[in-house]
PDB file of N, CA and C in Angstrom:
ATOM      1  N   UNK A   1      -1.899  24.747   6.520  1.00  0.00           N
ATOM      2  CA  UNK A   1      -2.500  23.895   7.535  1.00  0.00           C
ATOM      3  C   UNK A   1      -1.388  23.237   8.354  1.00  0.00           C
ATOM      4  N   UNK A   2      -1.544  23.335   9.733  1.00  0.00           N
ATOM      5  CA  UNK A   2      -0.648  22.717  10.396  1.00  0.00           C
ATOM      6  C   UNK A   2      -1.124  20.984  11.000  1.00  0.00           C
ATOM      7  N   UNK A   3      -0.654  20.200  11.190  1.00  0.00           N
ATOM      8  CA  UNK A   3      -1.475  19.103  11.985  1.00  0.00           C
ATOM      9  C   UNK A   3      -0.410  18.669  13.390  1.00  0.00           C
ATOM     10  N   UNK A   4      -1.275  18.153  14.051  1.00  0.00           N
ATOM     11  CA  UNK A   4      -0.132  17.380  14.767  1.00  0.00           C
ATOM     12  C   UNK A   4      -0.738  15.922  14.950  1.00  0.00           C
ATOM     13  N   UNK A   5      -0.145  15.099  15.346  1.00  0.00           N
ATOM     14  CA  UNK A   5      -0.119  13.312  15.337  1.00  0.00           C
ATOM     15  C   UNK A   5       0.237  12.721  16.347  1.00  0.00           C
ATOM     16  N   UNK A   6      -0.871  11.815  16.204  1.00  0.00           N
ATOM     17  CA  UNK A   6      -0.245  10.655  17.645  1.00  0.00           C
ATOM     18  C   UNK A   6       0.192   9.337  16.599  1.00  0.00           C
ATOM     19  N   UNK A   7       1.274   8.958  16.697  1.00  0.00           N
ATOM     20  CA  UNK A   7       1.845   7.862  15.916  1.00  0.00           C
ATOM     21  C   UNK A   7       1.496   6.714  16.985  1.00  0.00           C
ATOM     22  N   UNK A   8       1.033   5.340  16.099  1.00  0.00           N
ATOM     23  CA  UNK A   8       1.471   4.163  16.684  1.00  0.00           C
ATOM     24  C   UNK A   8       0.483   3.761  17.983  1.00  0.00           C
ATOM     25  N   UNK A   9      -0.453   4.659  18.840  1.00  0.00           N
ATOM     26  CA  UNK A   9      -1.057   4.531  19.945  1.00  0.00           C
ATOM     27  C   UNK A   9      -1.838   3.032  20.320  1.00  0.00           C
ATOM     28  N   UNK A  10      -0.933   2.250  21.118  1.00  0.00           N
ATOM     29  CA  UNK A  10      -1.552   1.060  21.103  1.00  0.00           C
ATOM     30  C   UNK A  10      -2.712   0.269  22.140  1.00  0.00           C
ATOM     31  N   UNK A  11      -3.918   0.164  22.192  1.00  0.00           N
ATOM     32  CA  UNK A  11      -5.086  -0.201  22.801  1.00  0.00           C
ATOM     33  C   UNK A  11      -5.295  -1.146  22.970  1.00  0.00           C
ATOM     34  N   UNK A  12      -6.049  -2.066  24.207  1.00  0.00           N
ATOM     35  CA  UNK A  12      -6.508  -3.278  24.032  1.00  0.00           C
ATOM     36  C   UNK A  12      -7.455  -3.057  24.182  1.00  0.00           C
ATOM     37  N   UNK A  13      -8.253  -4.011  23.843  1.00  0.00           N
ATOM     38  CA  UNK A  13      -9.951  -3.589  23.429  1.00  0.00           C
ATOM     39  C   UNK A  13     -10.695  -5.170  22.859  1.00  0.00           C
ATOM     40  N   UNK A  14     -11.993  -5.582  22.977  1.00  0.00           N
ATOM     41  CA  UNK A  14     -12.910  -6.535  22.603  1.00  0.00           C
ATOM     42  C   UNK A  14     -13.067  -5.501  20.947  1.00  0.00           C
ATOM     43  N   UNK A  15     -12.732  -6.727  20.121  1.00  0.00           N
ATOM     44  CA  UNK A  15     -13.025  -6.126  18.775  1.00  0.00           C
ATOM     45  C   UNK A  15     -13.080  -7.666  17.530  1.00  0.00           C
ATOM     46  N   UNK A  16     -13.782  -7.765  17.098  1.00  0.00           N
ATOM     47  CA  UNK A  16     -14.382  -8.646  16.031  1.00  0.00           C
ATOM     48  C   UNK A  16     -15.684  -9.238  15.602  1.00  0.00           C
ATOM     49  N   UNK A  17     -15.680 -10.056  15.030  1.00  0.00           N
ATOM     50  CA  UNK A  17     -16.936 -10.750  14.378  1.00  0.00           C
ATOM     51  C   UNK A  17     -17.358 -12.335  15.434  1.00  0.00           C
ATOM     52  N   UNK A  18     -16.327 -12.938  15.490  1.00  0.00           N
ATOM     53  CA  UNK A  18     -16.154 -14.331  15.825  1.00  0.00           C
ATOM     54  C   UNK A  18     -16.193 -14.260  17.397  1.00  0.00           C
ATOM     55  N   UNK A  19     -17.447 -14.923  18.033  1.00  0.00           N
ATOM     56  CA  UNK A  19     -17.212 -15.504  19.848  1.00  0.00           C
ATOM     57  C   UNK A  19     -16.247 -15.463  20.394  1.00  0.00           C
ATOM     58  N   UNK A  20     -14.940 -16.171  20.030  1.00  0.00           N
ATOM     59  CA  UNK A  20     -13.763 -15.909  20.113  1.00  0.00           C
ATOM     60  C   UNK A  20     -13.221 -15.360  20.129  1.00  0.00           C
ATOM     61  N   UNK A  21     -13.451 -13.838  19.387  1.00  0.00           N
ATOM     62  CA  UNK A  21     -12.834 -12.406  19.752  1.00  0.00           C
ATOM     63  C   UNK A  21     -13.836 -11.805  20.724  1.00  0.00           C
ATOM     64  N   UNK A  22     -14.888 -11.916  20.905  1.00  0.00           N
ATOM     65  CA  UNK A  22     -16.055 -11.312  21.946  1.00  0.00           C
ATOM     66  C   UNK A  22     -15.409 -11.668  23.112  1.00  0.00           C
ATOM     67  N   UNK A  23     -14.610 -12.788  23.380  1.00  0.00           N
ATOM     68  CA  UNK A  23     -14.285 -13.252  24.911  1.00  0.00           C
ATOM     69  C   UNK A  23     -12.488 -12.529  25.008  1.00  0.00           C
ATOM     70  N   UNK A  24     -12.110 -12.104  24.344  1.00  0.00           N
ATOM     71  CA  UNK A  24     -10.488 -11.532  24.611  1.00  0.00           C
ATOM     72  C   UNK A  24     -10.407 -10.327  23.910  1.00  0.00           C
ATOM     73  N   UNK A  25      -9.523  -9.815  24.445  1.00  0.00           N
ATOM     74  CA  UNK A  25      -9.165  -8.476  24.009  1.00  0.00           C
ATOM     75  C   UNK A  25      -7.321  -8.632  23.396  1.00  0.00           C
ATOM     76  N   UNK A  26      -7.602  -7.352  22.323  1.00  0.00           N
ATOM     77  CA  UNK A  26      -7.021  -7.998  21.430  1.00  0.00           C
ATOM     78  C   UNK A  26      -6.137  -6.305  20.621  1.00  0.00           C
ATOM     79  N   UNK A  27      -4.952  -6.100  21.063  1.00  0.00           N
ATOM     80  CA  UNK A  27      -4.906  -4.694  20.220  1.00  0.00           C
ATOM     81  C   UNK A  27      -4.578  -4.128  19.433  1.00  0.00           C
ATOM     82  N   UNK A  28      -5.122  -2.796  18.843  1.00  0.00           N
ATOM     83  CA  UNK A  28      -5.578  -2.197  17.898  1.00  0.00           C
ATOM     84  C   UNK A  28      -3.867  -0.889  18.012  1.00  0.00           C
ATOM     85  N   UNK A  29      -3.654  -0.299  16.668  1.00  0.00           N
ATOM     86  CA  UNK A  29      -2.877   0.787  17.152  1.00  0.00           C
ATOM     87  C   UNK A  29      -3.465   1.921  15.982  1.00  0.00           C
ATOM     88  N   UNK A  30      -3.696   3.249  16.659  1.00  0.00           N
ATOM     89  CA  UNK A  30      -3.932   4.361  16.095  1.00  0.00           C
ATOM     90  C   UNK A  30      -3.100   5.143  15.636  1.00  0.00           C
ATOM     91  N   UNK A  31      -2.967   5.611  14.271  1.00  0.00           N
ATOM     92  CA  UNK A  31      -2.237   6.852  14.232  1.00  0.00           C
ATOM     93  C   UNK A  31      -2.855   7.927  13.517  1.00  0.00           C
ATOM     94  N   UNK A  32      -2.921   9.124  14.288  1.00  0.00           N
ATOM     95  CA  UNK A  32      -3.605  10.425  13.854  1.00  0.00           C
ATOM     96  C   UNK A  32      -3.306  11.502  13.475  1.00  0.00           C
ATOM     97  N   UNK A  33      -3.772  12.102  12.213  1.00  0.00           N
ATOM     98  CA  UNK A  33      -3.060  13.433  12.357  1.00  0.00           C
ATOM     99  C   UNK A  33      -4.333  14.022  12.393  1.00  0.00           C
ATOM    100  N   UNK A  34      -4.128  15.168  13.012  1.00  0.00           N
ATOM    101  CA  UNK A  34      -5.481  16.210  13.122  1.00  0.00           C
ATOM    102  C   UNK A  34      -4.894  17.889  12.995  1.00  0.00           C
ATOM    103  N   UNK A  35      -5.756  18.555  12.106  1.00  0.00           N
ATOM    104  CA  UNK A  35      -5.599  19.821  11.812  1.00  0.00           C
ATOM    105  C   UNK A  35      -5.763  20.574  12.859  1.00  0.00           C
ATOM    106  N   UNK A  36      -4.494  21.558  13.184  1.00  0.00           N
ATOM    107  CA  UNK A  36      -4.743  22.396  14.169  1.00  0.00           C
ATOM    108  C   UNK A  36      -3.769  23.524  13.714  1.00  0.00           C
ATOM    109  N   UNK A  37      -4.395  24.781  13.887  1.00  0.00           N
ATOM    110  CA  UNK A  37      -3.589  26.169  13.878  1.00  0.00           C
ATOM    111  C   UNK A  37      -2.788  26.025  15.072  1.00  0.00           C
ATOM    112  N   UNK A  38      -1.529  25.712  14.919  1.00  0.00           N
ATOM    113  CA  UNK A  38      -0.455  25.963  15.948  1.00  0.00           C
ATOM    114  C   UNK A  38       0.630  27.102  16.045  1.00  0.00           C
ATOM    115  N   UNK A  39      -0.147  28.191  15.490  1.00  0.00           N
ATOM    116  CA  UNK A  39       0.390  29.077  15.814  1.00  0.00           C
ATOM    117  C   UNK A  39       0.633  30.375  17.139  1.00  0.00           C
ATOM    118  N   UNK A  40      -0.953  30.284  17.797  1.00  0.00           N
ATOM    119  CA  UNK A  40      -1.291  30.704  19.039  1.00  0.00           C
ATOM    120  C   UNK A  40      -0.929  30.306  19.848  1.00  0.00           C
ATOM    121  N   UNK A  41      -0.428  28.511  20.100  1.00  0.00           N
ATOM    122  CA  UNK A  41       0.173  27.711  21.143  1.00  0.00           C
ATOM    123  C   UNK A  41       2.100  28.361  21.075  1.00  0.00           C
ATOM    124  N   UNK A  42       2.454  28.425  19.414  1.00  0.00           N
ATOM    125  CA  UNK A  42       4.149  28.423  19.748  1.00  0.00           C
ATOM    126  C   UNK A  42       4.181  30.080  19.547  1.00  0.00           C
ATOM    127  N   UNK A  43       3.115  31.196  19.665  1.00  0.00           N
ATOM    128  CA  UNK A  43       3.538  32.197  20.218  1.00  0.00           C
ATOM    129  C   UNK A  43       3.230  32.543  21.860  1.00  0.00           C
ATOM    130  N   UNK A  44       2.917  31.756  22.144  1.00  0.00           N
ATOM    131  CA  UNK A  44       2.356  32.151  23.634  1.00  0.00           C
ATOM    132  C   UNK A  44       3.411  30.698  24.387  1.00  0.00           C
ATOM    133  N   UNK A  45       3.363  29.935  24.110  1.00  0.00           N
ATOM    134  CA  UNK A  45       4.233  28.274  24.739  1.00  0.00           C
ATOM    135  C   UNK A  45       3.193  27.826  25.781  1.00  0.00           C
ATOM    136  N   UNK A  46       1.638  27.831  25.361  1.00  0.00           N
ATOM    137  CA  UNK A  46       1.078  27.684  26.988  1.00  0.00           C
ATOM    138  C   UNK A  46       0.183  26.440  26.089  1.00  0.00           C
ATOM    139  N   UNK A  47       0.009  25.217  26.979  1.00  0.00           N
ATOM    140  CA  UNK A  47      -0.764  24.184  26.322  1.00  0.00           C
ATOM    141  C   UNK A  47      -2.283  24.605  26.479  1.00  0.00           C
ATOM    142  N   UNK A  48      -2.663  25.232  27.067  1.00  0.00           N
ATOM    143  CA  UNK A  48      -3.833  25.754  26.692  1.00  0.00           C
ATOM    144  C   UNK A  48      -4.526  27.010  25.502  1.00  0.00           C
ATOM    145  N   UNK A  49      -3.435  26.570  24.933  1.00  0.00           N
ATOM    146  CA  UNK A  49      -3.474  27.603  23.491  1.00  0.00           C
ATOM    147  C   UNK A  49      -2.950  26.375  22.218  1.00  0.00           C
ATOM    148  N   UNK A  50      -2.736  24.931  22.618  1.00  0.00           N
ATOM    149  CA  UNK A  50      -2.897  23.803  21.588  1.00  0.00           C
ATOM    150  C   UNK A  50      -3.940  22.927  21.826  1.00  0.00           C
ATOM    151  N   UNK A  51      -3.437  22.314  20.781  1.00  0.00           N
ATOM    152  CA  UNK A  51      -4.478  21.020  20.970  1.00  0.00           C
ATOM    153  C   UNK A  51      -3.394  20.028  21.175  1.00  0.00           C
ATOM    154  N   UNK A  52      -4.371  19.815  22.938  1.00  0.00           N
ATOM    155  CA  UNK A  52      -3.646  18.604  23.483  1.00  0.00           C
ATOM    156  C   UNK A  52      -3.796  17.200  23.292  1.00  0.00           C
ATOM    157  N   UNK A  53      -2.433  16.608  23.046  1.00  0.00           N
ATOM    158  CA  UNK A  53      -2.419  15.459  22.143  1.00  0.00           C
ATOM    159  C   UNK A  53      -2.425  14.283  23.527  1.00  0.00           C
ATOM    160  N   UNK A  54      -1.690  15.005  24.154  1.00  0.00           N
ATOM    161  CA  UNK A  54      -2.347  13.883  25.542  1.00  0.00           C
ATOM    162  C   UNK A  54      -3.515  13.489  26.224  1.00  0.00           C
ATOM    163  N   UNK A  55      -3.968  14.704  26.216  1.00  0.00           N
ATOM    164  CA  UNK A  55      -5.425  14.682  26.240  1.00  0.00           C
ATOM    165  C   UNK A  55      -6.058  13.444  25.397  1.00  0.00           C
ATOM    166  N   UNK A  56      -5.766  13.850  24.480  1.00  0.00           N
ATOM    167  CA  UNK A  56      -6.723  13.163  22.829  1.00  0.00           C
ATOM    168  C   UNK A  56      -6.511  11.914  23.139  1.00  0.00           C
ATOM    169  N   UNK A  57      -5.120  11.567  23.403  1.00  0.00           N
ATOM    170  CA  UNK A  57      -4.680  10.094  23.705  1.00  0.00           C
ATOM    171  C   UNK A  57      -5.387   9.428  24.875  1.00  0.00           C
ATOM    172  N   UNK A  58      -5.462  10.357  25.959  1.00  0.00           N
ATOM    173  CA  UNK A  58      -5.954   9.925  27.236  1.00  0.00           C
ATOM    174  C   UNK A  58      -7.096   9.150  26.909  1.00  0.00           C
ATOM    175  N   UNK A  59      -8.163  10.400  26.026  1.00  0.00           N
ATOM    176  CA  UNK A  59      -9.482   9.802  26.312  1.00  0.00           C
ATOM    177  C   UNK A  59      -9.873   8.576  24.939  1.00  0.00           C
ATOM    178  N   UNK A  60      -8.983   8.757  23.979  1.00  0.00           N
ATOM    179  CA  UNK A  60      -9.120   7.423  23.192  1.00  0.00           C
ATOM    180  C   UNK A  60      -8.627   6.746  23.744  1.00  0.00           C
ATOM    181  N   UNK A  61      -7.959   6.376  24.725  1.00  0.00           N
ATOM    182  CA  UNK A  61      -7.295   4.892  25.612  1.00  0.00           C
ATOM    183  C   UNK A  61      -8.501   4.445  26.281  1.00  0.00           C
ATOM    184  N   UNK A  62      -8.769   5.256  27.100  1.00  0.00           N
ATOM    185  CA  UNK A  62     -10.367   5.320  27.710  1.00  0.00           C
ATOM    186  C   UNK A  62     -11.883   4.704  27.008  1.00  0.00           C
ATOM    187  N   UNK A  63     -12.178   5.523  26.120  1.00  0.00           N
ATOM    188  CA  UNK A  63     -12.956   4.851  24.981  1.00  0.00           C
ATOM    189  C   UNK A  63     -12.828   3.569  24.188  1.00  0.00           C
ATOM    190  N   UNK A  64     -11.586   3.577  24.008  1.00  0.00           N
ATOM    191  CA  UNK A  64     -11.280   2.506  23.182  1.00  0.00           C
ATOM    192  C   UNK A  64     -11.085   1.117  23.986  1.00  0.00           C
ATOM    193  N   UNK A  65     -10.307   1.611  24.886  1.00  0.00           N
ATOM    194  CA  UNK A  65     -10.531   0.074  26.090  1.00  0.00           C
ATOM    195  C   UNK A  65     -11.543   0.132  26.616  1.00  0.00           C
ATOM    196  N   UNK A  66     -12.850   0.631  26.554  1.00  0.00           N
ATOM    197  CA  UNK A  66     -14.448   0.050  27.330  1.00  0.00           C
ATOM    198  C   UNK A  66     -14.874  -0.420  26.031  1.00  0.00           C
ATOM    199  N   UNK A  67     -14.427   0.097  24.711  1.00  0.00           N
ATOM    200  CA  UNK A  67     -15.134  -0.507  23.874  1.00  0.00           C
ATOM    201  C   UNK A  67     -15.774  -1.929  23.479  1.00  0.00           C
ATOM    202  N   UNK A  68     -16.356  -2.072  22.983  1.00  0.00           N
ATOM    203  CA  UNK A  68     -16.564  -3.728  22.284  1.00  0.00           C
ATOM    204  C   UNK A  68     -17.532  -3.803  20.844  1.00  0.00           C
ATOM    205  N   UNK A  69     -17.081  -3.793  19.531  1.00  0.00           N
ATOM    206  CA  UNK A  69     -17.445  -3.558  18.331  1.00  0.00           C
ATOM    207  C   UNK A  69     -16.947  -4.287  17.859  1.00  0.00           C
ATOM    208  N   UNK A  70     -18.041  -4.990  16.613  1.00  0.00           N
ATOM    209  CA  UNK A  70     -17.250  -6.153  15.828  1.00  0.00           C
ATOM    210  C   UNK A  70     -16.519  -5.699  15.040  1.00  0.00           C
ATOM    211  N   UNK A  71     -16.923  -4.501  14.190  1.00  0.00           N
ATOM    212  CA  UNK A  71     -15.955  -3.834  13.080  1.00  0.00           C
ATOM    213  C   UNK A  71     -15.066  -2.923  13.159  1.00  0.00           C
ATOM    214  N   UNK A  72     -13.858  -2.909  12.939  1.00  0.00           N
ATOM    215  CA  UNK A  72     -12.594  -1.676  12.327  1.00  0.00           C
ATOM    216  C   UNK A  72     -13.039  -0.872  12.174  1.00  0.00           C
ATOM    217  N   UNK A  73     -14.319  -0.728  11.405  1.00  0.00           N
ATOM    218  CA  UNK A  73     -14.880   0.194  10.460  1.00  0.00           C
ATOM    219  C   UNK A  73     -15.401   1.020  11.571  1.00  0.00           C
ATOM    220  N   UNK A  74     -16.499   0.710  12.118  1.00  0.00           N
ATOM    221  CA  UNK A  74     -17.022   1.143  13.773  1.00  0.00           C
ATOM    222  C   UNK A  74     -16.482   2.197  14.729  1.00  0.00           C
ATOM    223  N   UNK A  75     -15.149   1.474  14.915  1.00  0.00           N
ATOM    224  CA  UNK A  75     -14.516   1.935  16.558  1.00  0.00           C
ATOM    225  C   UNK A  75     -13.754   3.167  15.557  1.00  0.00           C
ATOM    226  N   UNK A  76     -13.333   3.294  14.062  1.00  0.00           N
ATOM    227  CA  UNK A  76     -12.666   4.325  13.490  1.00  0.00           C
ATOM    228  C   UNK A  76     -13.315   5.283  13.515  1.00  0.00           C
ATOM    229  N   UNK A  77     -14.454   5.210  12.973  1.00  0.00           N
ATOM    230  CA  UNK A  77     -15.484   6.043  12.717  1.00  0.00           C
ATOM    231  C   UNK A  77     -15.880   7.153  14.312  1.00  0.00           C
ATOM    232  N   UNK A  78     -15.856   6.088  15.175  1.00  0.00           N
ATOM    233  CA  UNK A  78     -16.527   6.413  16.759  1.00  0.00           C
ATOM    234  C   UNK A  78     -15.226   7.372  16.933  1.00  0.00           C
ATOM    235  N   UNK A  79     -13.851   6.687  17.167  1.00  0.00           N
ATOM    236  CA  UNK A  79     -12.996   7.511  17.505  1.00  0.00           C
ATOM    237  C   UNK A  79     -12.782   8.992  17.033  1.00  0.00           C
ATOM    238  N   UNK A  80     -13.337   8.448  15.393  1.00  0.00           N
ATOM    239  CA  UNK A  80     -12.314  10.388  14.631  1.00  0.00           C
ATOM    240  C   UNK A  80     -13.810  11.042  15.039  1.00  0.00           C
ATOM    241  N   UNK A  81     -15.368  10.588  15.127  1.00  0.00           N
ATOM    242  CA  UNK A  81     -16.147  11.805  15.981  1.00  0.00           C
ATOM    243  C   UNK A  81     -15.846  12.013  17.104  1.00  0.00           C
ATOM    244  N   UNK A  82     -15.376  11.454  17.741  1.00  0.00           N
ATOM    245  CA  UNK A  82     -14.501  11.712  19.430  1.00  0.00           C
ATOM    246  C   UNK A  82     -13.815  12.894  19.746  1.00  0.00           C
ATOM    247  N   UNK A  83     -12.459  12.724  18.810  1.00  0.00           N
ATOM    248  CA  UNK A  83     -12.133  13.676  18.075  1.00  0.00           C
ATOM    249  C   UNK A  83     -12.064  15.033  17.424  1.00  0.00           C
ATOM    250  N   UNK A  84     -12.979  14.973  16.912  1.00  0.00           N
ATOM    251  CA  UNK A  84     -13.509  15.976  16.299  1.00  0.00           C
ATOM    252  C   UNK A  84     -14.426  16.580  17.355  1.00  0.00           C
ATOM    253  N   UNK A  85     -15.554  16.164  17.770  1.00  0.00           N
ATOM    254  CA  UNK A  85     -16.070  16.905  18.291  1.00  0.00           C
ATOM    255  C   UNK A  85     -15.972  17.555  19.961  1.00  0.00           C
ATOM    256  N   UNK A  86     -15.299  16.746  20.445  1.00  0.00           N
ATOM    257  CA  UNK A  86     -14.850  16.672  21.892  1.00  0.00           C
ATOM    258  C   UNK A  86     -13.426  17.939  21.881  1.00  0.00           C
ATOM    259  N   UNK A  87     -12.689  17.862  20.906  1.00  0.00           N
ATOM    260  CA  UNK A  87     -11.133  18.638  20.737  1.00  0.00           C
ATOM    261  C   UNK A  87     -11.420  19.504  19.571  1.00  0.00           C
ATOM    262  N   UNK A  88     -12.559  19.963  18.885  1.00  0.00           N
ATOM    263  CA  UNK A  88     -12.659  21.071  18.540  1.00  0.00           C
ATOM    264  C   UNK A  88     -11.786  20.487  16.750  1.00  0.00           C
ATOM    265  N   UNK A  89     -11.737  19.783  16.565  1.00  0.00           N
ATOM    266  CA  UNK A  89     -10.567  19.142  15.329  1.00  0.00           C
ATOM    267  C   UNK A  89     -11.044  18.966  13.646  1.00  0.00           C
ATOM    268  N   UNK A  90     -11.188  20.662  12.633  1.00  0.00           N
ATOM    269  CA  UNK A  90     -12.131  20.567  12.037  1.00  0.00           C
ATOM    270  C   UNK A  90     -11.408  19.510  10.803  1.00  0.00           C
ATOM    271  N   UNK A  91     -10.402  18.612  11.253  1.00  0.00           N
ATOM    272  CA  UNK A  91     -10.133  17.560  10.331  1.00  0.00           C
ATOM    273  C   UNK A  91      -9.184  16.608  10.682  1.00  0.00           C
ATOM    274  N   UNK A  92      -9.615  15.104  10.849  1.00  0.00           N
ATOM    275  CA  UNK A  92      -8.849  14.096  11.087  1.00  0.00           C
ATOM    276  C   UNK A  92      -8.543  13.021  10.196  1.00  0.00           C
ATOM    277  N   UNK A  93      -7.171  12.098  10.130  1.00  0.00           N
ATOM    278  CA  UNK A  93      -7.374  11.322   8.971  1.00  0.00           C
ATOM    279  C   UNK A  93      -6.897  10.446  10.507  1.00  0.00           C
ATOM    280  N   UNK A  94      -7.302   9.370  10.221  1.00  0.00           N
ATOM    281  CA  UNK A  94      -7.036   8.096  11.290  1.00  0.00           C
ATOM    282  C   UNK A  94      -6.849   6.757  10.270  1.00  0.00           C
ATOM    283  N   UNK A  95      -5.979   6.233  11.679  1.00  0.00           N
ATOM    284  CA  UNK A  95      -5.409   4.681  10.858  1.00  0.00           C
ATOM    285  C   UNK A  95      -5.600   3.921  11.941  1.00  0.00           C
ATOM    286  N   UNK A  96      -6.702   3.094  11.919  1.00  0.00           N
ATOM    287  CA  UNK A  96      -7.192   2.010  12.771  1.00  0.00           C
ATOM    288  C   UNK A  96      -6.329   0.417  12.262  1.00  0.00           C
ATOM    289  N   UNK A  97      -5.197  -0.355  12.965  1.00  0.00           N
ATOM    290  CA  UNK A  97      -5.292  -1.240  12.717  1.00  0.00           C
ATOM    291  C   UNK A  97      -4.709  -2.274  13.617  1.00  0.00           C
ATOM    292  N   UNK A  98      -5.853  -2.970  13.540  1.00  0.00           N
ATOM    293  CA  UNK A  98      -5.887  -4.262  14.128  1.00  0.00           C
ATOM    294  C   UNK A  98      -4.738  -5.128  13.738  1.00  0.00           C
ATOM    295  N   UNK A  99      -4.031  -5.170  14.690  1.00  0.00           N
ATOM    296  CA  UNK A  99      -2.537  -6.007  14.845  1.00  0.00           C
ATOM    297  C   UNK A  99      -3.063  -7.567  14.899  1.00  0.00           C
ATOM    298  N   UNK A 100      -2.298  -8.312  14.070  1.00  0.00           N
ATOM    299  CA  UNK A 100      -2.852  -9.980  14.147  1.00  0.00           C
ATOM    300  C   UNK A 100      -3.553 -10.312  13.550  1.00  0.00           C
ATOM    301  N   UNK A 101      -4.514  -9.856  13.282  1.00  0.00           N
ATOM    302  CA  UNK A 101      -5.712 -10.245  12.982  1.00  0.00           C
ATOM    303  C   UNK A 101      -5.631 -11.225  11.799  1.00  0.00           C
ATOM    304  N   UNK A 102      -5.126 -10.866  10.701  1.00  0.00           N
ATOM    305  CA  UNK A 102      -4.693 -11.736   9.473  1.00  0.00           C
ATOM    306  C   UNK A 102      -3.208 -12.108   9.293  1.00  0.00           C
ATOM    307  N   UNK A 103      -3.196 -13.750   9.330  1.00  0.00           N
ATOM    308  CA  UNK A 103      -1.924 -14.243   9.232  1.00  0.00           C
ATOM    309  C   UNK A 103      -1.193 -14.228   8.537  1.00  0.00           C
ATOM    310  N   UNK A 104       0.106 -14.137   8.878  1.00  0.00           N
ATOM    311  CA  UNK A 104       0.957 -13.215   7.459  1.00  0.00           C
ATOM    312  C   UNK A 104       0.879 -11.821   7.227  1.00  0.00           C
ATOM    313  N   UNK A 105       0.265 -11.157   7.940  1.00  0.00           N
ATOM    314  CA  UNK A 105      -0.209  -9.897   7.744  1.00  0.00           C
ATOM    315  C   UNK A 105       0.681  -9.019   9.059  1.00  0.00           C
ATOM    316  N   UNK A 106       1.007  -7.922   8.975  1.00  0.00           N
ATOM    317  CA  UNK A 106       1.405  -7.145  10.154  1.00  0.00           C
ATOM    318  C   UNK A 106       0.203  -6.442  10.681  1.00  0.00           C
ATOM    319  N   UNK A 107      -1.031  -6.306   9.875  1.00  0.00           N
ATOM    320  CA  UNK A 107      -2.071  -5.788  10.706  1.00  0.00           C
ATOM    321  C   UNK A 107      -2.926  -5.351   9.213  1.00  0.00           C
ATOM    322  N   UNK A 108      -4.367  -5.842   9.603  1.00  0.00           N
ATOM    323  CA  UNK A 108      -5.122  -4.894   8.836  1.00  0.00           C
ATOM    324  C   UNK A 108      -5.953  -4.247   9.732  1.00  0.00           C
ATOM    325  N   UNK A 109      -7.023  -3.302   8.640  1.00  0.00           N
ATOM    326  CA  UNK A 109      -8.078  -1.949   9.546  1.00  0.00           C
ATOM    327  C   UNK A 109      -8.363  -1.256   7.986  1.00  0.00           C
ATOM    328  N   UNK A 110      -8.240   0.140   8.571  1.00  0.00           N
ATOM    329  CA  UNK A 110      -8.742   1.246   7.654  1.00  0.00           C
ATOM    330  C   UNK A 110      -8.162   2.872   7.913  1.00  0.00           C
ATOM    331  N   UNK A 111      -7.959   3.635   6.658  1.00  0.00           N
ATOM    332  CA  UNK A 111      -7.663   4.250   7.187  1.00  0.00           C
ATOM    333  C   UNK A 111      -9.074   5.855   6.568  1.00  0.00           C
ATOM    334  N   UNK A 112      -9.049   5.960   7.654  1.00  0.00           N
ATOM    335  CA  UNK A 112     -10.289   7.075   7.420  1.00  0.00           C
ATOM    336  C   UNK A 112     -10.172   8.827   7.142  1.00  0.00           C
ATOM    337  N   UNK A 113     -10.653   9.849   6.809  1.00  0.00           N
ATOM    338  CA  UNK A 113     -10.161  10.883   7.063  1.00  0.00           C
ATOM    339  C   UNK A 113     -11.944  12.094   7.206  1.00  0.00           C
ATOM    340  N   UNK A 114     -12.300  12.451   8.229  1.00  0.00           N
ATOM    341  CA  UNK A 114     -13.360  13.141   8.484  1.00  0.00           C
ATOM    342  C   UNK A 114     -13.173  14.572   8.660  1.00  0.00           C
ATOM    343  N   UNK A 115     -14.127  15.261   7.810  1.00  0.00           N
ATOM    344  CA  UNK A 115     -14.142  17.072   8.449  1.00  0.00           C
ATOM    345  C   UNK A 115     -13.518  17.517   6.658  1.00  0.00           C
ATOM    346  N   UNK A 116     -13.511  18.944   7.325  1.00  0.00           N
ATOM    347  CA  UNK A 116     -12.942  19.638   5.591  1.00  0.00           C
ATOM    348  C   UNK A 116     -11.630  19.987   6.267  1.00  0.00           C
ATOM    349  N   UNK A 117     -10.602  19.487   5.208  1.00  0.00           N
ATOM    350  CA  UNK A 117      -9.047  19.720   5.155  1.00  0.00           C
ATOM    351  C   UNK A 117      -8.708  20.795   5.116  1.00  0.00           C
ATOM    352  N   UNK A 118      -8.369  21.465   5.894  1.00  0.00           N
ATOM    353  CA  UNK A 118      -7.975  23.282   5.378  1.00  0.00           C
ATOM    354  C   UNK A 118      -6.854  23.088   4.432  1.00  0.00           C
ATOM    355  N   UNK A 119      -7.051  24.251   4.117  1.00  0.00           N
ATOM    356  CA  UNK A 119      -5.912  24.612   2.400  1.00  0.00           C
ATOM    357  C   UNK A 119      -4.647  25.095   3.407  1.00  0.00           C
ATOM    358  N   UNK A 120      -3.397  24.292   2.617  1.00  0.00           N
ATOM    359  CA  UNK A 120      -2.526  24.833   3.145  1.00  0.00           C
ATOM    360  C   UNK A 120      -1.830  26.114   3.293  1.00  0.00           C
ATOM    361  N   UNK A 121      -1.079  26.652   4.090  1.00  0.00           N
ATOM    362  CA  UNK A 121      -0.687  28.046   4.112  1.00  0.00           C
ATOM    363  C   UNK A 121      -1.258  28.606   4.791  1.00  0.00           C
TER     364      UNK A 121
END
């Protein structure tokens, strides 16, 4: 199994429980790996034979900044079907986390993983 990853992708976005997060935006950073046969892309070199990670990024920047969800749990979930079904991606593990949020903390969230994992090799 090959994957490729967007490390670190950072969003602003309406995200919490509390009035106080309903009125500011506040951001979140993603990191993804998603299963993809990359072998058709590095025998041919044409990005229309990968899975484009700019792409992927584009439209989770997009999604994720119109968003507004109280839970981590939520916008993770929303994103890796995004994902998956929009980019063809029969497996994602995602790391949603909310920067700040808990003091003393460098960030909490979740980290999720959707679809069947292909066997490696």
């Amino acid at each position: 199994m090959d994957i490729v990853f967007i490390k670190a992708l950072r969003i602003e976005t309406v995200i919490g429980i509390y009035d106080w997060e309903k009125a500011i935006r506040q951001p979140v950073v993603l990191d993804l790996e998603m299963a993809s046969d990359v072998d058709r892309a590095a025998a041919s070199d044409r990005i229309a034979d990968a899975l484009d990670y700019k792409a992927v990024s584009k439209r989770l920047k997009q999604f994720v900044g119109d968003a507004r969800f109280e839970l981590v749990e939520t916008l993770a979930e929303r994103c890796a079907t995004i994902v998956r079904e929009e980019f063809a991606v029969p497996w994602v593990r995602l790391t949603l986390n909310k920067v700040g949020a808990v003091s003393d903390a460098e960030g909490v969230g979740v980290v999720i993983e959707r679809g069947e994992r292909p066997a490696a090799g």
